[in-house]
Protein backbone atom coordinates (compact mmCIF):
# COMPACT_ATOMS: atom_id res chain seq x y z
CA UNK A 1 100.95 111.67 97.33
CA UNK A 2 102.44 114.25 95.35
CA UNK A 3 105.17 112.49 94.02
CA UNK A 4 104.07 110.21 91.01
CA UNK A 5 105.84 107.14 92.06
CA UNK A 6 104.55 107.46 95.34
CA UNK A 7 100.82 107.76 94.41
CA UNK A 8 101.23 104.63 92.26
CA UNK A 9 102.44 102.39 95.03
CA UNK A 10 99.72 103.98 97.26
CA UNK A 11 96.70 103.57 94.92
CA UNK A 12 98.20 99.57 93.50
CA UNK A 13 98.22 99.05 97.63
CA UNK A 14 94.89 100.05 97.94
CA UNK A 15 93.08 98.18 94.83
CA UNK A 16 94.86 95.45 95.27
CA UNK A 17 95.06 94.37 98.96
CA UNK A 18 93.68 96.86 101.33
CA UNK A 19 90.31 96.62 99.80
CA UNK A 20 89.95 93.37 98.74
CA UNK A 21 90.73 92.20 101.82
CA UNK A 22 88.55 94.81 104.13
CA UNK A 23 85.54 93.02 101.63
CA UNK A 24 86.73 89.27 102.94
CA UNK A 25 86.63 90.90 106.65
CA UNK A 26 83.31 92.13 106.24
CA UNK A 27 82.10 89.30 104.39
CA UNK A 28 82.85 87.25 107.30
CA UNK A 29 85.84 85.15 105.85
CA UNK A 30 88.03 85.04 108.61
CA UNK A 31 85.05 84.73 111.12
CA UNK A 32 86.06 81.23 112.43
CA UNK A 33 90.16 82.01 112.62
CA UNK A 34 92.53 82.66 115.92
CA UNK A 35 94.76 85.47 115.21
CA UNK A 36 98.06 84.53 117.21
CA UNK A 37 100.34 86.58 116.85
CA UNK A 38 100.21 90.23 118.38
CA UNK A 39 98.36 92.62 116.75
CA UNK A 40 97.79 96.21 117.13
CA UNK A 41 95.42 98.29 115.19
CA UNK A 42 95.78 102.22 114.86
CA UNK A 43 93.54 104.85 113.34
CA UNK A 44 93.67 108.34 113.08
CA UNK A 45 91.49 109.71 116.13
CA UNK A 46 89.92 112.33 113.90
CA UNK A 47 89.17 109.67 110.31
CA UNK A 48 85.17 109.62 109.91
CA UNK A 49 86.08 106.20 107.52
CA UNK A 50 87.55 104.18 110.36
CA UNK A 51 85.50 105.34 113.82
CA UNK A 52 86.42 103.56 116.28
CA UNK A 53 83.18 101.65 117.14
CA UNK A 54 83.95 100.42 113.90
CA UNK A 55 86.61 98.58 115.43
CA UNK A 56 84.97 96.11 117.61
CA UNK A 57 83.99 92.51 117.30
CA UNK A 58 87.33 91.09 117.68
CA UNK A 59 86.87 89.72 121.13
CA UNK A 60 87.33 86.05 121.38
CA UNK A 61 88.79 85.87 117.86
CA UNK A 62 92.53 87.04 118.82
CA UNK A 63 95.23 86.44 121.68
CA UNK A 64 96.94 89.66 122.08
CA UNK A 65 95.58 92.77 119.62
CA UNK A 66 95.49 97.02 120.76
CA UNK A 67 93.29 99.17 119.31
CA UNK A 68 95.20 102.08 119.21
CA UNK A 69 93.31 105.50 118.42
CA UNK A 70 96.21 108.69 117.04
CA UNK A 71 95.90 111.99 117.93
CA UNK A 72 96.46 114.42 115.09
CA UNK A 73 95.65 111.86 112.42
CA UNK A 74 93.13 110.61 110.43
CA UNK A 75 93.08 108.23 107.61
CA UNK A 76 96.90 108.66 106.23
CA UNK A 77 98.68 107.68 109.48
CA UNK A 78 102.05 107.37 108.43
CA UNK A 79 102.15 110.61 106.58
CA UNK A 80 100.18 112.42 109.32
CA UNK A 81 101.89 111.48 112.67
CA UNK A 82 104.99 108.98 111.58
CA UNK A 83 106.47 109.26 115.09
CA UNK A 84 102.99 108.11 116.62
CA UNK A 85 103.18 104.98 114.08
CA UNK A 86 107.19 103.75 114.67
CA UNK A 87 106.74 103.81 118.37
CA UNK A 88 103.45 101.84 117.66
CA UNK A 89 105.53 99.63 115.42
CA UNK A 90 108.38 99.27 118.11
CA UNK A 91 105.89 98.35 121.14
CA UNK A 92 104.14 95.45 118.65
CA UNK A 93 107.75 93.97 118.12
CA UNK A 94 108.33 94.08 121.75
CA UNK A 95 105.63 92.39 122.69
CA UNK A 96 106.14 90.03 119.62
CA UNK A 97 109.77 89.49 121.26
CA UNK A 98 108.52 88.98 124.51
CA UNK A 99 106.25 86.24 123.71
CA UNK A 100 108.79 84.02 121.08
């Protein structure tokens, strides 16, 4: 976040799709939807934003999702434990592999 160009992409990522689409999750819009294709969500083991009882409710709503919690990390995953987030990365396409 220190370089300029990087805090732009960061903060036009944020307004414009992170949080308007956390508002259409929690306003219920995809309520009603099957999510096929494997999923895994991670968050930072020590984030107080994204606790992981936070993270419930998807039961019956997907086929194959991980919730994943990282030690070491909290909100910023990528830029707090990248290792932790490309062998995440590598297991989904695995498993995405496996099922094609």
């Amino acid at each position: 976040m220190r370089q300029p160009a990087r805090a732009r992409a960061a903060s036009a990522l944020y307004r414009r799709f992170i949080l308007p689409e956390a508002m259409r999750i929690v306003a219920g819009t995809y309520r009603d939807r099957w999510l096929a294709a494997p999923t895994v969500v991670a968050g930072g083991a020590d984030d107080p934003l994204a606790r992981p009882a936070f993270l419930g409710g998807w039961q019956g709503h997907a086929a194959d999702i991980r919730i994943e919690q990282v030690h070491g990390a909290a909100h910023h995953l990528p830029h707090e434990q990248p290792a932790a987030v490309v062998a995440l990365a590598l297991d989904l396409a695995a498993r995405a592999a496996t099922r094609s």
